[in-house]
N, C-alpha and C. Protein backbone atom coordinates (compact mmCIF):
# COMPACT_ATOMS: atom_id res chain seq x y z
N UNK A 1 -9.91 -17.68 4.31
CA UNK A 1 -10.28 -17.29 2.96
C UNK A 1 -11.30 -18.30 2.43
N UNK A 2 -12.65 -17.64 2.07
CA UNK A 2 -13.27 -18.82 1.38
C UNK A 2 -12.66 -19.17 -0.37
N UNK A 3 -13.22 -20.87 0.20
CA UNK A 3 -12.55 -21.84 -1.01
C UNK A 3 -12.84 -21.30 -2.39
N UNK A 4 -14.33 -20.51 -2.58
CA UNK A 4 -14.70 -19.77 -3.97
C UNK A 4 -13.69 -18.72 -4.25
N UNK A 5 -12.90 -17.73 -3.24
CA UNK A 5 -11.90 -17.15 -3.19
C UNK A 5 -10.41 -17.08 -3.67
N UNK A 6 -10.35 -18.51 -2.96
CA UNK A 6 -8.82 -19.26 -3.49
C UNK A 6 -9.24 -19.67 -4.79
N UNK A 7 -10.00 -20.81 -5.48
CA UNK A 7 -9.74 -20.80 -6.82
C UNK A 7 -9.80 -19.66 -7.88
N UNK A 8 -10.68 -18.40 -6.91
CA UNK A 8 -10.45 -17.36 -8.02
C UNK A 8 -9.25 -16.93 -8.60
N UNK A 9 -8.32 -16.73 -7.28
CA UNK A 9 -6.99 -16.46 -7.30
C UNK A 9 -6.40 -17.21 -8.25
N UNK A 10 -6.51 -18.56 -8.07
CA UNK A 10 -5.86 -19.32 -8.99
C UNK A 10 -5.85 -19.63 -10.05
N UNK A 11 -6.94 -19.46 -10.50
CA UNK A 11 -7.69 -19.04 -12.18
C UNK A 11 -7.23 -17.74 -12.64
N UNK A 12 -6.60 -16.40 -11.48
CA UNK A 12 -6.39 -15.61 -12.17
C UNK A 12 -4.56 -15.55 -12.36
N UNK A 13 -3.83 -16.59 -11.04
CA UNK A 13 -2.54 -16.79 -11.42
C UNK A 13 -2.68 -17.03 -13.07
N UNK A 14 -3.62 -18.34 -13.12
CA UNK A 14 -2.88 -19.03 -14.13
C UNK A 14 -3.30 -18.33 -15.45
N UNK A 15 -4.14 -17.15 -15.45
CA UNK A 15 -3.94 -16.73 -16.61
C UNK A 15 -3.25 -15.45 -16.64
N UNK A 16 -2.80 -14.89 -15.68
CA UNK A 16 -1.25 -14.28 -16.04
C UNK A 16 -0.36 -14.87 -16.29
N UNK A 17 -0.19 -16.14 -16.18
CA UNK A 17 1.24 -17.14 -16.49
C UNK A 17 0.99 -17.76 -17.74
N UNK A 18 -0.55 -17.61 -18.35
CA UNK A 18 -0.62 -17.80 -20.02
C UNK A 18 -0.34 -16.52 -20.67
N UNK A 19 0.09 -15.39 -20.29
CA UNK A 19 0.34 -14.59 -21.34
C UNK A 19 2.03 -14.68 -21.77
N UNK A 20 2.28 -14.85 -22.71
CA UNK A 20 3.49 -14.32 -23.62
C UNK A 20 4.63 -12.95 -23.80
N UNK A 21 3.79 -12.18 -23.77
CA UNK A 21 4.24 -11.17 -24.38
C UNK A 21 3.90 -9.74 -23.49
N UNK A 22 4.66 -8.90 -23.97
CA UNK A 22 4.22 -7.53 -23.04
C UNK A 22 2.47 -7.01 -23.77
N UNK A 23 3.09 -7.18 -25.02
CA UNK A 23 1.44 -7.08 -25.19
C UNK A 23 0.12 -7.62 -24.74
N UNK A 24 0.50 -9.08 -24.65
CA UNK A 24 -0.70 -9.48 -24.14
C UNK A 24 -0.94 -9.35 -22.78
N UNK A 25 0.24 -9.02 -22.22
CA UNK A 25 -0.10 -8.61 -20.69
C UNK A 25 -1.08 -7.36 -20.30
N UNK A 26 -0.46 -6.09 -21.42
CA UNK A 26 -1.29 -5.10 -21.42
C UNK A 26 -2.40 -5.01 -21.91
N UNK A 27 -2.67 -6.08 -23.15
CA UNK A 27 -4.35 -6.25 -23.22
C UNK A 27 -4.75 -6.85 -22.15
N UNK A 28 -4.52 -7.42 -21.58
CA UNK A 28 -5.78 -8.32 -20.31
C UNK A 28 -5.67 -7.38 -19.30
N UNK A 29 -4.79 -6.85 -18.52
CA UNK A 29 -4.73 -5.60 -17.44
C UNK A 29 -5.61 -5.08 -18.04
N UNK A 30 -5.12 -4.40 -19.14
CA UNK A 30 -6.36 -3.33 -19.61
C UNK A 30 -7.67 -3.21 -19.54
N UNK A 31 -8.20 -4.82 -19.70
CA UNK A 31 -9.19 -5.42 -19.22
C UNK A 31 -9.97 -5.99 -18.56
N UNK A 32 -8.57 -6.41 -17.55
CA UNK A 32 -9.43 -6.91 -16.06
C UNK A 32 -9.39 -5.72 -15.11
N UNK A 33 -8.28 -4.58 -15.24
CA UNK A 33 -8.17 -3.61 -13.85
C UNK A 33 -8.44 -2.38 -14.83
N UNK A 34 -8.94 -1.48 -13.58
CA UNK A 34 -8.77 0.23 -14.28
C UNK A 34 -7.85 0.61 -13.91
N UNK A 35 -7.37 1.55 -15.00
CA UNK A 35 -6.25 2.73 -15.06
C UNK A 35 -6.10 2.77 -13.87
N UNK A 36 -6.09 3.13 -12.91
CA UNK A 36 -6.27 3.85 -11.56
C UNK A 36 -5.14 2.34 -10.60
N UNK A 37 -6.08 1.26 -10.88
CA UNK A 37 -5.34 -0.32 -10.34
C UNK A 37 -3.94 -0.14 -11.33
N UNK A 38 -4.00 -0.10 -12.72
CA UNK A 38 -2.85 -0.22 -12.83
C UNK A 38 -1.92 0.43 -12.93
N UNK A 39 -2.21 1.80 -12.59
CA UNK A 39 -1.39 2.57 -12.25
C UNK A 39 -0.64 2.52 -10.76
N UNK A 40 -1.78 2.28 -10.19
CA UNK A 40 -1.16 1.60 -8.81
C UNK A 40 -0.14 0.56 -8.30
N UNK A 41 -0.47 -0.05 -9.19
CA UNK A 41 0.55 -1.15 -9.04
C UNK A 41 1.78 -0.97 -9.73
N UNK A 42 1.83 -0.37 -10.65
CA UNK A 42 3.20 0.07 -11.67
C UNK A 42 3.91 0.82 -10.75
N UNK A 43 3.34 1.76 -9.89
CA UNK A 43 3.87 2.28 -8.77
C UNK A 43 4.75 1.73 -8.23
N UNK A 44 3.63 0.97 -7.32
CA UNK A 44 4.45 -0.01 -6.42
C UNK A 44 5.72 -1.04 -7.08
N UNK A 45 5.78 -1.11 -8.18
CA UNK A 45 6.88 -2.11 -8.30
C UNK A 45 7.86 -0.66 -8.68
N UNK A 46 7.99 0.33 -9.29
CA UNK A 46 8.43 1.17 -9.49
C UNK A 46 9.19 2.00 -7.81
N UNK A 47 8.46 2.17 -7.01
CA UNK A 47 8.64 2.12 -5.71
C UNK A 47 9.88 1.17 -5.06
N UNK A 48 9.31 -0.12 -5.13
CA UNK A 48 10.58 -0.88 -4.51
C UNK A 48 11.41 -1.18 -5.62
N UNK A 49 11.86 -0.43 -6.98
CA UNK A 49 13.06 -0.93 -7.92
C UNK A 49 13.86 0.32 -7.21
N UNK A 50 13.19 1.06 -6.51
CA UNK A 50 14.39 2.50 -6.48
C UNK A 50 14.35 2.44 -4.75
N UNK A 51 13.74 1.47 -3.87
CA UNK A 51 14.22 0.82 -2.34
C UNK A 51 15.22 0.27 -2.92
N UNK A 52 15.33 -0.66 -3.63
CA UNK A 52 16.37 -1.33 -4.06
C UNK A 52 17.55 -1.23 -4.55
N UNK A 53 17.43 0.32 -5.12
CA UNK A 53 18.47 1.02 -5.59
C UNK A 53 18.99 2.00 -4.21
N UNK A 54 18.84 1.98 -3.31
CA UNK A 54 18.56 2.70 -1.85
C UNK A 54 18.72 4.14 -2.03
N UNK A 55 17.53 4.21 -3.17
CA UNK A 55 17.07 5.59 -3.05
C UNK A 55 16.39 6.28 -1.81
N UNK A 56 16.23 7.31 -1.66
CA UNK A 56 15.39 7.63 -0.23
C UNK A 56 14.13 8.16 -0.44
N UNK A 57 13.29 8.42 0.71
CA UNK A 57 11.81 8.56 0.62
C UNK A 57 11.37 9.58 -0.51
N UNK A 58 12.19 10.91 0.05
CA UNK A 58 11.79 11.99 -0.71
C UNK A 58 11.93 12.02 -2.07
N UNK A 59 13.10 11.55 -2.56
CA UNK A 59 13.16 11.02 -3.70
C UNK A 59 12.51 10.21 -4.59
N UNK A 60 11.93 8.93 -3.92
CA UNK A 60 11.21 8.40 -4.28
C UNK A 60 9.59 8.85 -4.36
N UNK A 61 9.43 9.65 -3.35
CA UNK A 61 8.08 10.59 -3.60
C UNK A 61 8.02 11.16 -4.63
N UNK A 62 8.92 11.84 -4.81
CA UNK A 62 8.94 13.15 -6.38
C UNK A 62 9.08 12.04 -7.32
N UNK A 63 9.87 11.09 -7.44
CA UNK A 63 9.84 10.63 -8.57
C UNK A 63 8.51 9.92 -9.22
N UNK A 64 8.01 9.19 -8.23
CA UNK A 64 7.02 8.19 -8.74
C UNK A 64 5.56 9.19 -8.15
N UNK A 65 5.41 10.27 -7.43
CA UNK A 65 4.08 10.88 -6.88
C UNK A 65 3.70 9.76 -5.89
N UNK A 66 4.44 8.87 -4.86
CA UNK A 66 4.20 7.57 -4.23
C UNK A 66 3.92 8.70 -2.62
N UNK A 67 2.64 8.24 -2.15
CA UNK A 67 2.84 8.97 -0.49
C UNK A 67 3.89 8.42 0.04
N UNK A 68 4.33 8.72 1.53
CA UNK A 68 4.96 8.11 2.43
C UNK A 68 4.56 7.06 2.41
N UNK A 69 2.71 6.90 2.69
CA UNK A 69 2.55 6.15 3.50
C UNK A 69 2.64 4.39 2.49
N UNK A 70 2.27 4.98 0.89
CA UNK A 70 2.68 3.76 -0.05
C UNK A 70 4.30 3.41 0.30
N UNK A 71 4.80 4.18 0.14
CA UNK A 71 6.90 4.09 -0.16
C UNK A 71 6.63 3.00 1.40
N UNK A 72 6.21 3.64 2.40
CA UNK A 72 6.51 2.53 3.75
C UNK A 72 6.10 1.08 3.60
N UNK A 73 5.07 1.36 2.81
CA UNK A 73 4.26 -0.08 2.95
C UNK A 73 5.24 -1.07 2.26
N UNK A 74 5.66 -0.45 0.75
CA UNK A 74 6.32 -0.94 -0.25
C UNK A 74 7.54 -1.75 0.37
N UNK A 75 8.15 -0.70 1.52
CA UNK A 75 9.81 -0.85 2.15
C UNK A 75 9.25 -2.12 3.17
N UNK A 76 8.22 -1.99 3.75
CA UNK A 76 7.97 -2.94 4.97
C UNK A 76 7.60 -4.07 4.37
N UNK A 77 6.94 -4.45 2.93
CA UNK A 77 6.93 -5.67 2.48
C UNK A 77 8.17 -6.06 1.68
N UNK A 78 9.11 -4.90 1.48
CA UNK A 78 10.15 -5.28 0.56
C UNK A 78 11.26 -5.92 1.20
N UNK A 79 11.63 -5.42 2.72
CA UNK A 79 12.36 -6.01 3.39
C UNK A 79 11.69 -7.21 4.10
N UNK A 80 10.58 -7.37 4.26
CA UNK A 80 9.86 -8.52 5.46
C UNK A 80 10.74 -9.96 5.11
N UNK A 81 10.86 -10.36 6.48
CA UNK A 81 11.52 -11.73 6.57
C UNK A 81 10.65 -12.67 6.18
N UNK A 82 9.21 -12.38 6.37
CA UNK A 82 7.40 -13.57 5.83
C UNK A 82 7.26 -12.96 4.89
N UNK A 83 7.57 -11.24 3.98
CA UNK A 83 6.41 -11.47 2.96
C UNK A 83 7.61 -10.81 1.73
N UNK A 84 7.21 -10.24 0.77
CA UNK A 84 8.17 -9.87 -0.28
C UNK A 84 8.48 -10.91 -1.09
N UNK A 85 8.83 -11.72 -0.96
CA UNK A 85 9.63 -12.73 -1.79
C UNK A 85 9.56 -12.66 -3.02
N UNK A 86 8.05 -12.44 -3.47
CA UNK A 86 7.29 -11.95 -4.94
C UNK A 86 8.19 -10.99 -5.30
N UNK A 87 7.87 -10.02 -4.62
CA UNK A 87 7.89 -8.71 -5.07
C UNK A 87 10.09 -8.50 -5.21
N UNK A 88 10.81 -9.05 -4.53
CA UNK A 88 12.29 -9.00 -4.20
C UNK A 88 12.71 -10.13 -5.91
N UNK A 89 11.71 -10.99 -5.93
CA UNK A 89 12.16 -12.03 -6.98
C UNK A 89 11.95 -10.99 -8.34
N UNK A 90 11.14 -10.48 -8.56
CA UNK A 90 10.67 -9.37 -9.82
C UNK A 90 11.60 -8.64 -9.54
N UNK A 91 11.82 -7.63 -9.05
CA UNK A 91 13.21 -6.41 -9.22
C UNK A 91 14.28 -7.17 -9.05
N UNK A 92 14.67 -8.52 -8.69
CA UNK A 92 16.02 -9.11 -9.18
C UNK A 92 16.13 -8.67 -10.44
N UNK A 93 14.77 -9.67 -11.45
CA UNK A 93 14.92 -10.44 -12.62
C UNK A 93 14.77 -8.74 -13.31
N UNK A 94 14.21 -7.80 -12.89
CA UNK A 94 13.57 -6.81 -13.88
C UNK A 94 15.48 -5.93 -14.19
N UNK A 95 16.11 -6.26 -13.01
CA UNK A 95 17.37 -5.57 -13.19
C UNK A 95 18.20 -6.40 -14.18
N UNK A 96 17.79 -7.56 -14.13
CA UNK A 96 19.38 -8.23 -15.04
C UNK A 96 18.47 -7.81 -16.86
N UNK A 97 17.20 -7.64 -16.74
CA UNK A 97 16.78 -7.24 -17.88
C UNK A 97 16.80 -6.04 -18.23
N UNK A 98 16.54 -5.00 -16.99
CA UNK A 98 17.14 -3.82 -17.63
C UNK A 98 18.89 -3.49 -18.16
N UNK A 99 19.55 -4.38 -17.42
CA UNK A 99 20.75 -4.71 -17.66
C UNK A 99 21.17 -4.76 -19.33
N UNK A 100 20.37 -5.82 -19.57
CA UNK A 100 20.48 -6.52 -21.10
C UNK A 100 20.26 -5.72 -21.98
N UNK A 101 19.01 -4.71 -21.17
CA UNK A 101 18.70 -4.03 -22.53
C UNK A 101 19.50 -2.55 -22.39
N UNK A 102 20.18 -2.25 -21.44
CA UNK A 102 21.27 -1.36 -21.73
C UNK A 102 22.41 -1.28 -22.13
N UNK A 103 22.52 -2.92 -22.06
CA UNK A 103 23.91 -3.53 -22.93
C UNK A 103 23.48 -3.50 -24.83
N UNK A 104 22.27 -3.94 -24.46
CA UNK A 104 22.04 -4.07 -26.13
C UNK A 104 21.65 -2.72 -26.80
N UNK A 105 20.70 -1.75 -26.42
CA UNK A 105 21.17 0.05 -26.59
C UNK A 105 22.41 0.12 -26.66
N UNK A 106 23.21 0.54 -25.81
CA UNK A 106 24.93 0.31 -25.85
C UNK A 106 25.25 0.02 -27.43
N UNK A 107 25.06 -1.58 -27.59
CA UNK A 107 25.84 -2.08 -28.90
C UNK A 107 25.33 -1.43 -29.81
N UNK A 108 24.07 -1.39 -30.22
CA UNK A 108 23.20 -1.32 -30.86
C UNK A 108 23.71 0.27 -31.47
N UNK A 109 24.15 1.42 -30.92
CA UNK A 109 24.38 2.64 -31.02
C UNK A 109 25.85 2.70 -31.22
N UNK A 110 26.84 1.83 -30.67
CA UNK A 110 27.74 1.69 -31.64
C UNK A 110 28.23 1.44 -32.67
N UNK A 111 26.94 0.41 -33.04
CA UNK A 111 27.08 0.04 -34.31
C UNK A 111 26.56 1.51 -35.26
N UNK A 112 25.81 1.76 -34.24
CA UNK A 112 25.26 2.87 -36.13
C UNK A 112 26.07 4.40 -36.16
N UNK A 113 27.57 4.15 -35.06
CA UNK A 113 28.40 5.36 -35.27
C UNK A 113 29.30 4.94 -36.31
């Protein structure tokens, strides 16, 4: 990889790791990728939250419009013993937050019965 390469990368870690908020995440996507990239990628993490749930292909096709040949790629980096780690560390954390926020819906709707 040339070295002009790697610091790009790293200039662009570090300003995803300055954003805050969901908002500001979706202003800068909005701005650095097209619709099309980020739709792609919402996919893919959408993809391996429902590998993870050991949903199956077909299923996961209809649900997300994902080809085979994405759902494989998704499964072959989601399980890899070298690569995933990223991607396995995010659908941990995205579950104990969807978690939270179905606990807090939950309360939240009991309270207003």
């Amino acid at each position: 990889m040339q070295e002009s390469s790697k610091e790009n990368r790293e200039l662009f870690y570090q300003a995803v790791l300055s954003l805050k908020n969901k908002e500001e995440c979706e202003a800068f996507f909005e701005d650095v990728c097209t619709q099309a990239e980020i739709d792609a990628l919402s996919q893919r993490v959408q993809v391996a939250k429902m590998l993870d749930e050991k949903n199956i292909y077909t299923n996961i096709s209809k649900a997300t419009g994902a080809s085979s040949a994405t759902i494989s790629r998704v499964n072959r980096t989601f399980t890899s013993k070298h690569s995933g780690d990223g991607l396995r560390l995010v659908i941990k954390r995205l579950e104990g937050t969807t978690k939270r926020s179905d606990t807090s819906r939950a309360n939240n709707g009991a309270e207003n019965d």
